[in-house]
C-alpha atoms as a PDB file:
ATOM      1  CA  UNK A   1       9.490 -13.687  10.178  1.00  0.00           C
ATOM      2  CA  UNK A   2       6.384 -12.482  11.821  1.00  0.00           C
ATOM      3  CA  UNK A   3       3.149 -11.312  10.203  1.00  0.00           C
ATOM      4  CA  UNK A   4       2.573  -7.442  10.715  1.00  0.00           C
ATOM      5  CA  UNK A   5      -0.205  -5.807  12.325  1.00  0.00           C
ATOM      6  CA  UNK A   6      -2.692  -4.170  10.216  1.00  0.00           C
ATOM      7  CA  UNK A   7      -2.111  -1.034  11.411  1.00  0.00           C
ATOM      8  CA  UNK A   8       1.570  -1.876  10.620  1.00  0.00           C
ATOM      9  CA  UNK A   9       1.136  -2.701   7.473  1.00  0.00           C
ATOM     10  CA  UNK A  10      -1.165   0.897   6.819  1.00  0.00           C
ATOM     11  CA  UNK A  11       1.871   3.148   8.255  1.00  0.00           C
ATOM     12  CA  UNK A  12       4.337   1.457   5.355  1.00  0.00           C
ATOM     13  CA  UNK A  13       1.539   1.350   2.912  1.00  0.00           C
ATOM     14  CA  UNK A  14       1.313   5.283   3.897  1.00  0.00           C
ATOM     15  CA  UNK A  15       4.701   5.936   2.415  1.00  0.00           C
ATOM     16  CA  UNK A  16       5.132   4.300  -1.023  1.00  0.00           C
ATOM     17  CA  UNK A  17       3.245   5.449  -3.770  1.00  0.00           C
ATOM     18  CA  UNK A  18       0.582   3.030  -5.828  1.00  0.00           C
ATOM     19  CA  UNK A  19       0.469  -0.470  -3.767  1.00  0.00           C
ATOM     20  CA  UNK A  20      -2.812  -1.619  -2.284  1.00  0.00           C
ATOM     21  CA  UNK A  21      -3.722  -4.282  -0.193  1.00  0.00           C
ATOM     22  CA  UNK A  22      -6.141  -6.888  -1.534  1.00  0.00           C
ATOM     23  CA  UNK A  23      -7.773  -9.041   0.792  1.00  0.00           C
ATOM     24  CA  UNK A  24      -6.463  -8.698   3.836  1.00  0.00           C
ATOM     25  CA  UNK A  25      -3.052 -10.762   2.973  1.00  0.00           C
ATOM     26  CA  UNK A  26      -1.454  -9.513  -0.431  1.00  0.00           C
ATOM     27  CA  UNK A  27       0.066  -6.108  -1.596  1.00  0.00           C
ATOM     28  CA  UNK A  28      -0.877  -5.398  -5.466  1.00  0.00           C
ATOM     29  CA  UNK A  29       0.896  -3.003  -7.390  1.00  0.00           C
ATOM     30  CA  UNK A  30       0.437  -2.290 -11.268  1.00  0.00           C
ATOM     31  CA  UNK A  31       3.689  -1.405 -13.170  1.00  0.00           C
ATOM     32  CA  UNK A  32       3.029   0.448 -17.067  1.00  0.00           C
ATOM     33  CA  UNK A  33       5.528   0.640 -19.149  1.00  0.00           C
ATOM     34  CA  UNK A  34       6.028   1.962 -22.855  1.00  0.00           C
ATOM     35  CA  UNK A  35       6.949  -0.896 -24.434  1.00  0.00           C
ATOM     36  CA  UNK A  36       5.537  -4.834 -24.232  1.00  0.00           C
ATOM     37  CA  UNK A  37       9.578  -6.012 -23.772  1.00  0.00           C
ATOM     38  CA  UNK A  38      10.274  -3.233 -20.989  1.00  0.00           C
ATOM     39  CA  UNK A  39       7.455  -4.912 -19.282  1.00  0.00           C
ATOM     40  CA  UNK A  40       9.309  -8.649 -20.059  1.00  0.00           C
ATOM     41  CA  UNK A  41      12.634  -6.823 -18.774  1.00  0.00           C
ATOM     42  CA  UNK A  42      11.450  -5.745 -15.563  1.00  0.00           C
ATOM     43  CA  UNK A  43       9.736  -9.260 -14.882  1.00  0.00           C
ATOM     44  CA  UNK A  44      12.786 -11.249 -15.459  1.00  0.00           C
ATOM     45  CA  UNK A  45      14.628  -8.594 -13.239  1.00  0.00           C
ATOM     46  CA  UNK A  46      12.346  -8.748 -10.317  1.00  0.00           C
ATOM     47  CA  UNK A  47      12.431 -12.574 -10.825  1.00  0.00           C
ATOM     48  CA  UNK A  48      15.928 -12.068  -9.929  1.00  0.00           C
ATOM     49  CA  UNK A  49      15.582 -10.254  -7.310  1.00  0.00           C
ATOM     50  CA  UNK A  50      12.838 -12.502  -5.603  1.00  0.00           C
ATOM     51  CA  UNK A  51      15.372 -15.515  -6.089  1.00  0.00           C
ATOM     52  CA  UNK A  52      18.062 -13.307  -4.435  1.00  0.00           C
ATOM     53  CA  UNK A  53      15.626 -12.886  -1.818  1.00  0.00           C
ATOM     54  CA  UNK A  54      13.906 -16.343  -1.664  1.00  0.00           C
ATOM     55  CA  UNK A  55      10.761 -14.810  -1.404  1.00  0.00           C
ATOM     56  CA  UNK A  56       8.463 -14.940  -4.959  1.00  0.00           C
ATOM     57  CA  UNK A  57       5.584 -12.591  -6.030  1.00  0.00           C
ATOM     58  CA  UNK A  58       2.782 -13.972  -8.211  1.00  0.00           C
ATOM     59  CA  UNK A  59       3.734 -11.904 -11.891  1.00  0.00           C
ATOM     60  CA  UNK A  60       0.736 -11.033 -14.452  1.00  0.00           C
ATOM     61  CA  UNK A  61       1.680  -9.521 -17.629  1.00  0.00           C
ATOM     62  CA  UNK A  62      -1.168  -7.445 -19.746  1.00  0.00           C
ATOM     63  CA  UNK A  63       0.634  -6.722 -22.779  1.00  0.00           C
ATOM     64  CA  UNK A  64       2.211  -3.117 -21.419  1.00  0.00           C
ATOM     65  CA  UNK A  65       1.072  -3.897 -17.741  1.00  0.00           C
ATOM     66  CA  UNK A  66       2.794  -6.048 -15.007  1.00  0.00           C
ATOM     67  CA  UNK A  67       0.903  -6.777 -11.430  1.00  0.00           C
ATOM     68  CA  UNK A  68       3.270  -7.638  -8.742  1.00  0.00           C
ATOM     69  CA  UNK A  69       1.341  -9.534  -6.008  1.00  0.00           C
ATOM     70  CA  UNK A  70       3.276 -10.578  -2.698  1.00  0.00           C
ATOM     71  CA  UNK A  71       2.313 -12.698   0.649  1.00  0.00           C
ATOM     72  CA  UNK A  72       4.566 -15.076   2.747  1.00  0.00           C
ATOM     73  CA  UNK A  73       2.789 -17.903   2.652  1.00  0.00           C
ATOM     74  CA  UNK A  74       4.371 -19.421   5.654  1.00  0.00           C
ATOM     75  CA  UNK A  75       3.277 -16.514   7.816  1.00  0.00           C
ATOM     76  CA  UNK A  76      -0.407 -16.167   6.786  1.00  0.00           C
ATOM     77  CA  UNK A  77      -0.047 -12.471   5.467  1.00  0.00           C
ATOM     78  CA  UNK A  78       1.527  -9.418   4.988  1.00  0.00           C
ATOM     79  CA  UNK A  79       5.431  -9.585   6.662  1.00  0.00           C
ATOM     80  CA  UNK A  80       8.752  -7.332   6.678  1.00  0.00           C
ATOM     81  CA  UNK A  81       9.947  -9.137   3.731  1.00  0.00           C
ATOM     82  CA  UNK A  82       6.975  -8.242   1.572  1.00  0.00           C
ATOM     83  CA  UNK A  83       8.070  -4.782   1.762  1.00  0.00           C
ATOM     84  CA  UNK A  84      11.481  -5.104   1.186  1.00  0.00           C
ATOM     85  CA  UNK A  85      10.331  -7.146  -1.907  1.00  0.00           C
ATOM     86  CA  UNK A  86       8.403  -4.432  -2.958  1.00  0.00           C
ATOM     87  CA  UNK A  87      10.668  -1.606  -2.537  1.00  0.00           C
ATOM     88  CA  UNK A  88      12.976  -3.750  -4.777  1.00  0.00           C
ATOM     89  CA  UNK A  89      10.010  -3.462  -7.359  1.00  0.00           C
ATOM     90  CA  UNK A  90      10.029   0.394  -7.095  1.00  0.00           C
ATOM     91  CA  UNK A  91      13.636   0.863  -7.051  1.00  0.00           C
ATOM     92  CA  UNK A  92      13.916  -1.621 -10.372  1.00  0.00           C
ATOM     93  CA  UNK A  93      11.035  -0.053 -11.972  1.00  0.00           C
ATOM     94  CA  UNK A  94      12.310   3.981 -11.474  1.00  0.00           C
ATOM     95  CA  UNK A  95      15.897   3.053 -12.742  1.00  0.00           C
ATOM     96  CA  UNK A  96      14.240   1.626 -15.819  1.00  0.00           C
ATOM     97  CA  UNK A  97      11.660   4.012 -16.561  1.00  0.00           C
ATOM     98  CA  UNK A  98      12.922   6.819 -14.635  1.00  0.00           C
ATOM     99  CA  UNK A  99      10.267   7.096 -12.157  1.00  0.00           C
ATOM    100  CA  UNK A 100      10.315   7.227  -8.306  1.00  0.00           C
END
């Protein structure tokens, strides 16, 4: 899958609400949630879904915080996948805390 152009990558940034890019090759989004085990519940859901997808995000976990992180590796950067990864995120997180 190929890497995106950065002005690619902007336009689909453009459109979903609280991801960043960080350095060029990684898109960063922090999750809250209300409760330290909602937080564990969504990881180990988006763990499933990045297995489904063979593609895995780096996970941090601040007590009621999660950071998603995603790059292909094999590509350099910032590809097509990555965003399908993260609209999984979004998806997961608004059906658990009832958010878009």
């Amino acid at each position: 899958m190929a890497k995106l152009t950065d002005e690619q990558i902007q336009e689909r940034l453009d459109v979903r609400q609280g991801w960043t890019r960080k350095d060029g090759k990684w898109l960063v989004k922090k999750f809250r949630f209300p409760l330290y085990m909602k937080g564990i519940e969504f990881v180990q859901q988006t763990a499933m879904t990045a297995e489904a997808l063979n593609h895995h995000p780096m996970i941090a976990i601040e007590y009621k915080m999660v950071t998603i992180s995603v790059t292909t590796w094999s590509e350099g950067g910032i590809t097509p996948l990555d965003f399908e990864l993260i609209d999984r995120c979004d998806r997961l997180y608004g059906a658990m805390c009832g958010h878009d």
